[in-house]
C-alpha atoms as a PDB file:
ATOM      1  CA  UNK A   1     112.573 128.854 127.708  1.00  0.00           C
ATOM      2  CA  UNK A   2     114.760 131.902 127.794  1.00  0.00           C
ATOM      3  CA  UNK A   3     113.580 135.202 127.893  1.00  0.00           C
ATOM      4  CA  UNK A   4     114.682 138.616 127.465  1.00  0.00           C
ATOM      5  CA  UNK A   5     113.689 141.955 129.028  1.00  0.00           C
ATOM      6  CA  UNK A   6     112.640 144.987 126.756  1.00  0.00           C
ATOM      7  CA  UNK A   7     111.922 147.947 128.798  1.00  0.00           C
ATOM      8  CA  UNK A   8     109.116 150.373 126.594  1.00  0.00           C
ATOM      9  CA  UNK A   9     109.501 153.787 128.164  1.00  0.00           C
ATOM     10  CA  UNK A  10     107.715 157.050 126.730  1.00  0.00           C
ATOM     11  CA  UNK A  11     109.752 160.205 127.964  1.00  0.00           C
ATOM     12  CA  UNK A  12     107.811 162.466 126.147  1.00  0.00           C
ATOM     13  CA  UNK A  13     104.879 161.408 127.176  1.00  0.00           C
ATOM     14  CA  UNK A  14     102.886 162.362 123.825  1.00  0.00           C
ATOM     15  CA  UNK A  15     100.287 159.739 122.272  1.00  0.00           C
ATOM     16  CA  UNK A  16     101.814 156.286 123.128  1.00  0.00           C
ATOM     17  CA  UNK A  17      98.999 153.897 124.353  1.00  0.00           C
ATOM     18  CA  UNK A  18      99.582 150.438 125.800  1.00  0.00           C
ATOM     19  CA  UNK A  19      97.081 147.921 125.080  1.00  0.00           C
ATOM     20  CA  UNK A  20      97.051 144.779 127.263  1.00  0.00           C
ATOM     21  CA  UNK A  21      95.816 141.411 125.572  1.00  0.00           C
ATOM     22  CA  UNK A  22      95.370 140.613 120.878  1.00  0.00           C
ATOM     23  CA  UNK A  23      92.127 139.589 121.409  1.00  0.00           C
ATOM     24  CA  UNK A  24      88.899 140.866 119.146  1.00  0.00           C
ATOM     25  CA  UNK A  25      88.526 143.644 121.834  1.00  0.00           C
ATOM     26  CA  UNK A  26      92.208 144.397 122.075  1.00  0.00           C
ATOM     27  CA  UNK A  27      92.171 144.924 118.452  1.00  0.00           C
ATOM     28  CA  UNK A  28      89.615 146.942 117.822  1.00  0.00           C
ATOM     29  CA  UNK A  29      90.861 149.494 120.484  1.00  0.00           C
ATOM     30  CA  UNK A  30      94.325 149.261 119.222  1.00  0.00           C
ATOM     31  CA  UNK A  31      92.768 150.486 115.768  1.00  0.00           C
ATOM     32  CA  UNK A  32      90.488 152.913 117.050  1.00  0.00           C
ATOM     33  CA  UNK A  33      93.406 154.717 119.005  1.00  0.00           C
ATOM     34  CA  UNK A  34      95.630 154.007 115.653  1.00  0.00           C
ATOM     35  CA  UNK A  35      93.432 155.921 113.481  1.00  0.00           C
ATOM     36  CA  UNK A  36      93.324 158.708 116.121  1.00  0.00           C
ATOM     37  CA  UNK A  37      96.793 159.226 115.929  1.00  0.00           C
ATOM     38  CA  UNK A  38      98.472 157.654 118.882  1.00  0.00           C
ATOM     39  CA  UNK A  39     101.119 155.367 118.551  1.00  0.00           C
ATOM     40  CA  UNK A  40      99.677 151.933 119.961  1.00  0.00           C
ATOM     41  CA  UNK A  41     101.977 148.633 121.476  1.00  0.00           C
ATOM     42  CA  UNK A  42      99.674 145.898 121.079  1.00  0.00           C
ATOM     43  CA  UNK A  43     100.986 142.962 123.980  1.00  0.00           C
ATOM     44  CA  UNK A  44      99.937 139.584 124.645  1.00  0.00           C
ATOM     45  CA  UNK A  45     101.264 136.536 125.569  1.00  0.00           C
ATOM     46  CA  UNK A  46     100.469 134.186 123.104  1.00  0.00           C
ATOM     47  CA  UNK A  47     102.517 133.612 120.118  1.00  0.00           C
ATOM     48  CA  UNK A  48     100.040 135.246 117.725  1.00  0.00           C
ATOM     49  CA  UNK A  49      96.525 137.631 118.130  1.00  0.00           C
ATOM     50  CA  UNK A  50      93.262 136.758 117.720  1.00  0.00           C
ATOM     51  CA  UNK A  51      92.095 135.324 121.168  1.00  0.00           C
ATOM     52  CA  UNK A  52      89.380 132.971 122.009  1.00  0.00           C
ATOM     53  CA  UNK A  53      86.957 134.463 119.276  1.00  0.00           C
ATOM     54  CA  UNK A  54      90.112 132.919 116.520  1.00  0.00           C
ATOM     55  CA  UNK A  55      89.170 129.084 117.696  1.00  0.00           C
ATOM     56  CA  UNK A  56      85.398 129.839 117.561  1.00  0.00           C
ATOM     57  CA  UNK A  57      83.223 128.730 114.720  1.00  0.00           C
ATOM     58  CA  UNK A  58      79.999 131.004 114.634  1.00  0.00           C
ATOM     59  CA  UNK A  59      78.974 133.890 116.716  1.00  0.00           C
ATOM     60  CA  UNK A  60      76.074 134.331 118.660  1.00  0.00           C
ATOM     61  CA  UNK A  61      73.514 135.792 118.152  1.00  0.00           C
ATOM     62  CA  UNK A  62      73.976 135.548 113.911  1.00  0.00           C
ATOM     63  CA  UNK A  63      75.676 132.496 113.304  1.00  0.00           C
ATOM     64  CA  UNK A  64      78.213 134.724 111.534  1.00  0.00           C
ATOM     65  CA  UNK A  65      81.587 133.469 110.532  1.00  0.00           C
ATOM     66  CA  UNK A  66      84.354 134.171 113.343  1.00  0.00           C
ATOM     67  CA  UNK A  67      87.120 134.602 111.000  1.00  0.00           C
ATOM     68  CA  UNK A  68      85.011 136.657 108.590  1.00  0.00           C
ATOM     69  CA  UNK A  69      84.431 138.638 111.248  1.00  0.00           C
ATOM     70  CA  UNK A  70      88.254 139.073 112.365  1.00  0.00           C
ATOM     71  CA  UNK A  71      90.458 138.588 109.211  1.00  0.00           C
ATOM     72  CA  UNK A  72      89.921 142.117 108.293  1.00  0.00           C
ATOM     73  CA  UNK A  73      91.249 143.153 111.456  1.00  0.00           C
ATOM     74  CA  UNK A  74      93.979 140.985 111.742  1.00  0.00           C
ATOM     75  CA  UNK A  75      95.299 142.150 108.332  1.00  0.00           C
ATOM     76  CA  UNK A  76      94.689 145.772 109.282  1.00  0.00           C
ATOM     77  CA  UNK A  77      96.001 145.493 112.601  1.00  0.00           C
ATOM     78  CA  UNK A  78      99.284 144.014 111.270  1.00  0.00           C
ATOM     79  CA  UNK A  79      99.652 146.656 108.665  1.00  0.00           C
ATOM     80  CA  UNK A  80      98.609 149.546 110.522  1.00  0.00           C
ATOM     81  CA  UNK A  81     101.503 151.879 110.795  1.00  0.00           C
ATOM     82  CA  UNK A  82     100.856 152.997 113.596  1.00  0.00           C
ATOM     83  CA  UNK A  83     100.542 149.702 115.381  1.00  0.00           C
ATOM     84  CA  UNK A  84     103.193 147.604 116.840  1.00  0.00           C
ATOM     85  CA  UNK A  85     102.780 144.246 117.843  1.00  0.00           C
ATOM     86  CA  UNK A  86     104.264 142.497 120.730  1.00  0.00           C
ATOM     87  CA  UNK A  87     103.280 138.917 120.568  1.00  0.00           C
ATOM     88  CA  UNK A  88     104.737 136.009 122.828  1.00  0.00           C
ATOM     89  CA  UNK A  89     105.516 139.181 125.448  1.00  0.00           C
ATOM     90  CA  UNK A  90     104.285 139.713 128.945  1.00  0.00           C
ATOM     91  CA  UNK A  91     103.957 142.658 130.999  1.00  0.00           C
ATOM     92  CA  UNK A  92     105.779 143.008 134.199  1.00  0.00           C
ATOM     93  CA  UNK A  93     105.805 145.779 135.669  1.00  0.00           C
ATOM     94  CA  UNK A  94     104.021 149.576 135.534  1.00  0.00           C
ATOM     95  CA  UNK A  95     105.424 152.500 137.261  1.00  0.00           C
ATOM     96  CA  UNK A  96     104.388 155.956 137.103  1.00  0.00           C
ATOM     97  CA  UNK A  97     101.182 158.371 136.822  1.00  0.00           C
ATOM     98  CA  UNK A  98      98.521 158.802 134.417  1.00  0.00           C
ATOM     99  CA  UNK A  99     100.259 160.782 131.357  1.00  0.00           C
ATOM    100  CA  UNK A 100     103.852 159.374 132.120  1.00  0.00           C
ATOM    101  CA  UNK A 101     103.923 155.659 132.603  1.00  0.00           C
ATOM    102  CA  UNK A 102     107.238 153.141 132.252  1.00  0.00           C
ATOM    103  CA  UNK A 103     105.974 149.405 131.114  1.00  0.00           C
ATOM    104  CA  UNK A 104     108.725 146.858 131.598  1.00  0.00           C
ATOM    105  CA  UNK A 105     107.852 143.896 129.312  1.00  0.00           C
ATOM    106  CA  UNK A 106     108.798 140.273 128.740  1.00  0.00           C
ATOM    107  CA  UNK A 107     109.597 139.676 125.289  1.00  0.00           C
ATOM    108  CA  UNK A 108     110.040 135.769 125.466  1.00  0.00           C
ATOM    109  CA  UNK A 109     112.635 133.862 122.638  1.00  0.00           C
ATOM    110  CA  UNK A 110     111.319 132.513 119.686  1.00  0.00           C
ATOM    111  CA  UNK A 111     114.312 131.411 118.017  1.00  0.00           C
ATOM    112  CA  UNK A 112     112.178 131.925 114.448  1.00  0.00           C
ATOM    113  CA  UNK A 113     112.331 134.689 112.030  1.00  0.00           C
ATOM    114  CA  UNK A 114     109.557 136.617 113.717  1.00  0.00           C
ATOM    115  CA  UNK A 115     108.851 138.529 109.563  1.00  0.00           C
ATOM    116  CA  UNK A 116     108.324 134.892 108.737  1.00  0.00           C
ATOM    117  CA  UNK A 117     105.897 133.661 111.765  1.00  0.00           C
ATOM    118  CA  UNK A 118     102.458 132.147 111.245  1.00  0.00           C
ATOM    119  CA  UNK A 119     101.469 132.010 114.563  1.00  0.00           C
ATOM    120  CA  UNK A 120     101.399 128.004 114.137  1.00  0.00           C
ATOM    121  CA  UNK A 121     102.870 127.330 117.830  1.00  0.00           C
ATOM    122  CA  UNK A 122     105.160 124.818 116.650  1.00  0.00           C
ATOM    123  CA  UNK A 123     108.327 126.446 117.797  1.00  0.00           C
ATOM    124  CA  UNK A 124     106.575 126.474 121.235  1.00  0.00           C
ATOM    125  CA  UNK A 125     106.857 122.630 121.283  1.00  0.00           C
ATOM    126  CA  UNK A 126     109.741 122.339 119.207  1.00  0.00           C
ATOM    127  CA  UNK A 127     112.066 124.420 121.012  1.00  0.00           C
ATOM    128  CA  UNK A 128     115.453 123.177 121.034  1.00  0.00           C
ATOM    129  CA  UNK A 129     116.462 124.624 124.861  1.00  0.00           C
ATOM    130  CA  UNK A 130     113.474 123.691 126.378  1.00  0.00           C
ATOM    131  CA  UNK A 131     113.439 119.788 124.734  1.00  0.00           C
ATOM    132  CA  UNK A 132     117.036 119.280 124.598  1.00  0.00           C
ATOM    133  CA  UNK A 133     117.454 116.736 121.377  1.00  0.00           C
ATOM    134  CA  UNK A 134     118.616 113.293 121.765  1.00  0.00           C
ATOM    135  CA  UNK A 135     120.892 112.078 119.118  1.00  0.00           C
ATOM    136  CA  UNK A 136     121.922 108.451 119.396  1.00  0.00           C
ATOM    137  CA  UNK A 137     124.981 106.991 117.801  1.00  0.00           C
ATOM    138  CA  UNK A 138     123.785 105.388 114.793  1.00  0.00           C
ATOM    139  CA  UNK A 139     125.830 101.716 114.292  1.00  0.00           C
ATOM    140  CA  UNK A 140     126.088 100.665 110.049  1.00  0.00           C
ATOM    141  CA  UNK A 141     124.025  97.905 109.429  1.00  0.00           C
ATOM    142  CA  UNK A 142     126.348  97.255 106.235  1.00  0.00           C
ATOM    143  CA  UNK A 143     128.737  95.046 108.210  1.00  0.00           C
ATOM    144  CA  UNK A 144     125.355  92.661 108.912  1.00  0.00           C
ATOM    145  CA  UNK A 145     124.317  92.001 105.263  1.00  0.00           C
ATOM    146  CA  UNK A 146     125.486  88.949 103.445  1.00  0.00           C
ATOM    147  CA  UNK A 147     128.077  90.376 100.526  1.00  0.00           C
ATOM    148  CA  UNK A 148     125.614  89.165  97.859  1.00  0.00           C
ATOM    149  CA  UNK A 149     122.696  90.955  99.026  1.00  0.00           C
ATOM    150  CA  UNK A 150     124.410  93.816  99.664  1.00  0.00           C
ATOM    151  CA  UNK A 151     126.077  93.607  96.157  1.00  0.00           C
ATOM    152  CA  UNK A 152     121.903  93.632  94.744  1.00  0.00           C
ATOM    153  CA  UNK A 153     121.180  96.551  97.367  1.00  0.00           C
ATOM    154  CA  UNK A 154     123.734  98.776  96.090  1.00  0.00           C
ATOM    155  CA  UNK A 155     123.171  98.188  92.381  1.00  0.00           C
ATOM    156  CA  UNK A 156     119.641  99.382  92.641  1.00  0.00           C
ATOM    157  CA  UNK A 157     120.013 101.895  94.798  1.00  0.00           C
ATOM    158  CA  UNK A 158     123.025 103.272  92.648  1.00  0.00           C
ATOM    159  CA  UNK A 159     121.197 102.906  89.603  1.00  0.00           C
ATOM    160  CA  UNK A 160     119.172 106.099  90.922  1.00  0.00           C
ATOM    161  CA  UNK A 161     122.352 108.281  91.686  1.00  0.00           C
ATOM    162  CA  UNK A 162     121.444 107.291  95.553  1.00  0.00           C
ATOM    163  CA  UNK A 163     119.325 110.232  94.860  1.00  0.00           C
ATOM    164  CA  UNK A 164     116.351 110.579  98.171  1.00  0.00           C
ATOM    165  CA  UNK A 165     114.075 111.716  95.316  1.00  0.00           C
ATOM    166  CA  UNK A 166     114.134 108.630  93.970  1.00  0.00           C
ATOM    167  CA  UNK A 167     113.476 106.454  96.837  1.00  0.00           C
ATOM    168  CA  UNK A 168     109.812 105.015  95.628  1.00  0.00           C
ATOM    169  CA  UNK A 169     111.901 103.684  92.582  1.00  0.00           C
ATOM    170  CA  UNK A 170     114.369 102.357  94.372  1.00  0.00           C
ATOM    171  CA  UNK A 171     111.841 100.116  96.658  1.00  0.00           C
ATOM    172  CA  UNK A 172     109.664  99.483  93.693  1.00  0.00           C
ATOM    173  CA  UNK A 173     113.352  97.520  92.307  1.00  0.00           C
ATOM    174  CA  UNK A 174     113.918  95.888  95.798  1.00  0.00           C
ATOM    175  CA  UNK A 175     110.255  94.834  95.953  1.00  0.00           C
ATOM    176  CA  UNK A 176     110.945  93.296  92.347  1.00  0.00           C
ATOM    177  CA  UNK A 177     114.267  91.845  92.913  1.00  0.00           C
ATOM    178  CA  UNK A 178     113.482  89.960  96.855  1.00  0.00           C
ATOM    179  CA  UNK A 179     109.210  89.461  96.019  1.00  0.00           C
ATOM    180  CA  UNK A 180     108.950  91.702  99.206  1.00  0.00           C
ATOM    181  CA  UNK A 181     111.351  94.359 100.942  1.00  0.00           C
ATOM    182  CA  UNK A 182     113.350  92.869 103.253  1.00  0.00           C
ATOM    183  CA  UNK A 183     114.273  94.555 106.480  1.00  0.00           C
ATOM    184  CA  UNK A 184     117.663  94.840 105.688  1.00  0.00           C
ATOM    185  CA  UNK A 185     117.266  96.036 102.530  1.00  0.00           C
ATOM    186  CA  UNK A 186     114.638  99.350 104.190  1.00  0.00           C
ATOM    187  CA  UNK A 187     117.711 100.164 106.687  1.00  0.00           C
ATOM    188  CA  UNK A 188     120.365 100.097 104.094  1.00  0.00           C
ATOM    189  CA  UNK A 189     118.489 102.392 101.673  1.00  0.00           C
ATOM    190  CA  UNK A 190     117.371 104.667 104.304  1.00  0.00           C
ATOM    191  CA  UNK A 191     121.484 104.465 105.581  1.00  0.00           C
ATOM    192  CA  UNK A 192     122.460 104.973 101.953  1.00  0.00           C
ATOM    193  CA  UNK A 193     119.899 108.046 101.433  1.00  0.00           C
ATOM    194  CA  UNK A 194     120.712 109.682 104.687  1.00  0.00           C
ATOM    195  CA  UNK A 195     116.842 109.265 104.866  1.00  0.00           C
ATOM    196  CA  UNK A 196     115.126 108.855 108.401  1.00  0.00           C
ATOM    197  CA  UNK A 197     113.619 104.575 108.792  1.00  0.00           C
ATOM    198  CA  UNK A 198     110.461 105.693 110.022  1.00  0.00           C
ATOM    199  CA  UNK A 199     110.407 108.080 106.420  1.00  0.00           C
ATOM    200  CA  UNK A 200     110.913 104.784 104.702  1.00  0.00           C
ATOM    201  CA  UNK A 201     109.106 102.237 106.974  1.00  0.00           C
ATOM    202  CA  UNK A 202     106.254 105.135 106.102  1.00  0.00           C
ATOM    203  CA  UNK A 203     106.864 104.977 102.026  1.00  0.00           C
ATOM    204  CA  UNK A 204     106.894 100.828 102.129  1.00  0.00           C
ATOM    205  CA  UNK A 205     103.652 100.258 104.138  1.00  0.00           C
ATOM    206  CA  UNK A 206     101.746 103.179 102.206  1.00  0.00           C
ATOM    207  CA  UNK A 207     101.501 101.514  98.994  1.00  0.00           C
ATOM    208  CA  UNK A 208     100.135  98.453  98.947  1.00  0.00           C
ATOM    209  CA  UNK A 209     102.555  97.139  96.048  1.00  0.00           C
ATOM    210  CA  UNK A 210     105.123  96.980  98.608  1.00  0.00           C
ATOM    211  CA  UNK A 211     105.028  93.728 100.814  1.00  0.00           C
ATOM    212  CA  UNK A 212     106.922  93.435 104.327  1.00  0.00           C
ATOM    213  CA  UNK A 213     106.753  89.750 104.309  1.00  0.00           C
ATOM    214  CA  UNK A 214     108.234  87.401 101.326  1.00  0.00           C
ATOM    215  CA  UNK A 215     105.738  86.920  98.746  1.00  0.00           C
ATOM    216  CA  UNK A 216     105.749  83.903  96.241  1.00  0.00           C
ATOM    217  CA  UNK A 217     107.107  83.714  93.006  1.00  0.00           C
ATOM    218  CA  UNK A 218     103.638  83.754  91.516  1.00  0.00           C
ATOM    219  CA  UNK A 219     101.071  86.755  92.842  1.00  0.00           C
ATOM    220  CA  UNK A 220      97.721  85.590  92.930  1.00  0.00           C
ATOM    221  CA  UNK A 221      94.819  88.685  92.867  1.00  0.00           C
ATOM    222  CA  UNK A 222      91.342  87.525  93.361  1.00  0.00           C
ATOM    223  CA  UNK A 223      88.586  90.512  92.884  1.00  0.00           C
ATOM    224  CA  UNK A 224      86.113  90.547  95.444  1.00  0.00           C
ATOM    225  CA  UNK A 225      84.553  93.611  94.234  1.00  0.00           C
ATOM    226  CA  UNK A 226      80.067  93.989  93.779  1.00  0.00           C
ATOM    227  CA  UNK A 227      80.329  92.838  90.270  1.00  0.00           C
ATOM    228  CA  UNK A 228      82.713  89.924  90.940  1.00  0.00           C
ATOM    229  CA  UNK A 229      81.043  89.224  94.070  1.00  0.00           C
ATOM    230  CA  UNK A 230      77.638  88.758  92.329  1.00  0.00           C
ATOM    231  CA  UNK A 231      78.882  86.574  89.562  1.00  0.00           C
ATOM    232  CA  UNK A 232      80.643  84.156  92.177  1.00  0.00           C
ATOM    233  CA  UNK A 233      83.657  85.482  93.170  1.00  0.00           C
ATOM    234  CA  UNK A 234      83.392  84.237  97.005  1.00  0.00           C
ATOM    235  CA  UNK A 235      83.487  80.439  95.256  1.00  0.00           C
ATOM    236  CA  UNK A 236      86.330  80.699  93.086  1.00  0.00           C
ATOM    237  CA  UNK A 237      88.565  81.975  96.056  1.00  0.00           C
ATOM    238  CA  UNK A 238      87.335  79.570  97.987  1.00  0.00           C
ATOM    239  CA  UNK A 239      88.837  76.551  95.496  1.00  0.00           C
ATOM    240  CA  UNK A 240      91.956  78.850  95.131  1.00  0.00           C
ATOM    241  CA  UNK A 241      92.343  78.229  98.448  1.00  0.00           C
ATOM    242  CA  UNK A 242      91.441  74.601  98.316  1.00  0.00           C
ATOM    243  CA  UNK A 243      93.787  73.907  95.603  1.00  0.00           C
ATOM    244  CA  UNK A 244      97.067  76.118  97.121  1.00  0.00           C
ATOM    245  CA  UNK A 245      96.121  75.005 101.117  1.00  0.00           C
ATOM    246  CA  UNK A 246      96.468  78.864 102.184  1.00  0.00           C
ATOM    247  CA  UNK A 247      94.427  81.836 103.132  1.00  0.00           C
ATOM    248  CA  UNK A 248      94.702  85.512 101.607  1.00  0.00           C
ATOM    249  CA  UNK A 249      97.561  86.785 102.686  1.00  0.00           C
ATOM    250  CA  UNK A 250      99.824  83.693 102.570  1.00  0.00           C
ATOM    251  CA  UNK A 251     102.473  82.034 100.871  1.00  0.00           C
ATOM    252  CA  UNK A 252     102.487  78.047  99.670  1.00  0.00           C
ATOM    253  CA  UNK A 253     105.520  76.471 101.522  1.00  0.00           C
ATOM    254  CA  UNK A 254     106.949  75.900  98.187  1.00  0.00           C
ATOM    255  CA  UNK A 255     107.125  80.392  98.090  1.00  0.00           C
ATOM    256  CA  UNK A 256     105.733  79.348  94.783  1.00  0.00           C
ATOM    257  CA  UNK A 257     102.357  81.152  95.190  1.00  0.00           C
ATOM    258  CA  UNK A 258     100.890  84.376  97.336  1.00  0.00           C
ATOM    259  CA  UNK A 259      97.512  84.760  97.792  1.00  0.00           C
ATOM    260  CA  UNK A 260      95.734  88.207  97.956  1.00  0.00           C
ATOM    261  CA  UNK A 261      92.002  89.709  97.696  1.00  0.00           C
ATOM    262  CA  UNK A 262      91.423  93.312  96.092  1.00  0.00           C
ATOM    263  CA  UNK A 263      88.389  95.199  95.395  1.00  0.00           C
ATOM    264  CA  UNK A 264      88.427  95.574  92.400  1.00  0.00           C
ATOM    265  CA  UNK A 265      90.409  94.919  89.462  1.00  0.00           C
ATOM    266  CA  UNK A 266      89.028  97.023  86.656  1.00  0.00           C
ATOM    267  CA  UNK A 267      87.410  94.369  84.809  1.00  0.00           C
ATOM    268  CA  UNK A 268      83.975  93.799  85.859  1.00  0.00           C
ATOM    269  CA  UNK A 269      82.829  92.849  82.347  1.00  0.00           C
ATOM    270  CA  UNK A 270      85.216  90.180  82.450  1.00  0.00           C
ATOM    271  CA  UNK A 271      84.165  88.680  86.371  1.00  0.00           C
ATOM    272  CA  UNK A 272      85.098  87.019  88.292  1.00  0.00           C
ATOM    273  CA  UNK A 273      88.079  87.723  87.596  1.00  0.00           C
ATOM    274  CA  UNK A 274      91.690  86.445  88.463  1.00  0.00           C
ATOM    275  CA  UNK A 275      94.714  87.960  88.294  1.00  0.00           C
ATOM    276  CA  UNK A 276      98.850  85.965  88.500  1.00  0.00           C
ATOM    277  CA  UNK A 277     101.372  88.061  88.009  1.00  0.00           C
ATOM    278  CA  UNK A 278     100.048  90.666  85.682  1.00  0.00           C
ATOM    279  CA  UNK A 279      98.183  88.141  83.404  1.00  0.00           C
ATOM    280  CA  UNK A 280      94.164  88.588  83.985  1.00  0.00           C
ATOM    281  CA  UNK A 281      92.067  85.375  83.952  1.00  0.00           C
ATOM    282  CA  UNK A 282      88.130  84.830  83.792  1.00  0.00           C
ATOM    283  CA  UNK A 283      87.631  82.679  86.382  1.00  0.00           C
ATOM    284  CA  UNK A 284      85.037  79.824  87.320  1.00  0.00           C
ATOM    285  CA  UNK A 285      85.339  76.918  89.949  1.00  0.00           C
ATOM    286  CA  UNK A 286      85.560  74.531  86.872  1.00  0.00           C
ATOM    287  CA  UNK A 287      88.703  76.787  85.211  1.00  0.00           C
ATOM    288  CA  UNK A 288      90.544  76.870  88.420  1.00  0.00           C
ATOM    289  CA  UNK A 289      92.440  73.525  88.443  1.00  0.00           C
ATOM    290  CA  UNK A 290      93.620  73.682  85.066  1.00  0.00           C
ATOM    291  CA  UNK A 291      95.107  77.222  85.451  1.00  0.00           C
ATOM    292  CA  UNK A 292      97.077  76.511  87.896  1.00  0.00           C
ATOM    293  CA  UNK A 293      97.972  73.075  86.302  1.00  0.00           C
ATOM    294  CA  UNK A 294      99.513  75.364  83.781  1.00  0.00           C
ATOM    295  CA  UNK A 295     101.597  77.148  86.144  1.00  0.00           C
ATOM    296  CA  UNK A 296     102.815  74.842  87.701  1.00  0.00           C
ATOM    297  CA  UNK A 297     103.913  72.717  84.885  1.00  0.00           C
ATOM    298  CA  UNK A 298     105.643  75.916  83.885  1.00  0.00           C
ATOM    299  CA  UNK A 299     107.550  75.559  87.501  1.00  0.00           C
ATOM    300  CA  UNK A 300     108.542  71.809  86.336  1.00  0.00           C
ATOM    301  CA  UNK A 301     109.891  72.554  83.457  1.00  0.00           C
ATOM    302  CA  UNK A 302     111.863  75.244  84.493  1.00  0.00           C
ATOM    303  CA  UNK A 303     113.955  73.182  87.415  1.00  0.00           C
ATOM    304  CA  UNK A 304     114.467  70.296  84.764  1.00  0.00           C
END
């Protein structure tokens, strides 16, 4: 990291004091000389004051509070006018006798509005000339989706303005549209919304209404929760997944029906209970057939 030299010199040699390190012995003698009138530089190295005693959680021999102990004097330190702090700094060299020194300091770059630092560290880590940023070119993935879908992609995503505020809408519409989010259809939006992937890879596997893999036209919810649980909940999924051949988290090879478990559904007065689509069923192994009889005859008569 660059650095810069600031030389702190004293030619009058009246009531400047140097004190070497922020921790909570630096800062007490920094305010005891303070309040006696002498004009006090505060060094140390690190990025903010505070020291060792700062990451500690009790002190010995009282179990009291660290930070109770130093927040006083970390506020009074920093507002003490006649204290002046110079963080992220090291000394260098001392020349001179007692009553006239010269301190050359190292006042290292922060590259960050030193009014507005919190002494977080981050810019330590951060810093753009010590980790030199790697930008790849970043090729449109518009020319590799088929017209129609990207026809559906852009008449969601412009139906929010292509606003990034809205991007939980927009992949609720996409998750309705496809039955899951397709991978296309996550690098397009985040293209569209000049939005990082990974910030809406994150968004899409958060919530669990969002599916990565195609789902089935039907969505099949069975409650597994105590009350369900107790009432028989364990033997109506197991029919469920007699009758549809699949395991939760599967789709029939038809993609007519998705299998899923939750917790709990809300409705333990009503267990066990099944859900499809957003219709809530009181389930038994004797009901089970003859629901999904219903459904799909419903399919049937649809492709006739």
């Amino acid at each position: 990291m660059n650095s810069r030299k600031v030389k702190k010199e004293d030619d009058e040699c009246v009531g400047a004091v140097l004190v070497v390190g922020g921790g909570i012995s630096g800062m007490q003698s920094a305010l005891d000389l303070a309040e006696s009138g002498f004009k006090v530089y505060l060094l140390d190295k690190t990025p903010a004051i505070g020291g060792t005693m700062a990451q500690l959680d009790k002190t010995f021999p009282t179990n009291d509070c660290s930070m109770c102990i130093m927040a006083p004097k970390l506020v009074e330190v920093g507002r003490h006018p006649n204290i002046e702090l110079l963080t992220y700094s090291e000394l260098e060299e001392i020349k001179g006798s007692a009553g006239h020194f010269k301190v050359e300091v190292r006042k290292k770059a922060r590259f960050v509005d030193e009014s507005r630092c919190t002494g977080c560290g981050v810019c330590t880590t951060k810093c753009l000339v010590k980790n030199i940023p790697q930008i790849p070119d970043v090729v449109s993935i518009r020319d590799r989706i088929d017209a129609k879908d990207l026809q559906r992609y852009d008449e969601i995503i412009n139906r929010y303005g292509g606003e990034k505020g809205a991007l939980i809408s927009i992949l609720q519409d996409m998750n309705a549209e496809f039955n899951y989010l397709p991978e296309n259809a996550l690098k397009y939006t985040a293209e569209e919304l000049k939005t990082p992937l990974s910030q809406v890879y994150h968004v899409a596997t958060f919530y669990t209404a969002f599916s990565l893999k195609p789902r089935g036209k039907h969505l099949v919810k069975v409650c597994v929760g105590t009350a369900c649980h107790v009432r028989g909940a364990q033997k109506v999924l197991e029919t469920i997944q007699r009758k549809l051949g699949i395991k939760p988290g599967e789709t029939t090879k038809d993609q007519n029906f998705t299998l899923e478990t939750v917790s709990c559904l809300g409705a333990c007065a009503l267990g066990p209970v099944v859900v499809v689509d957003n219709d809530y069923h009181p389930a038994t192994v004797s009901t089970i057939n003859t629901l999904f009889n219903k459904y799909e005859k419903s399919e049937e008569g649809e492709k006739s």
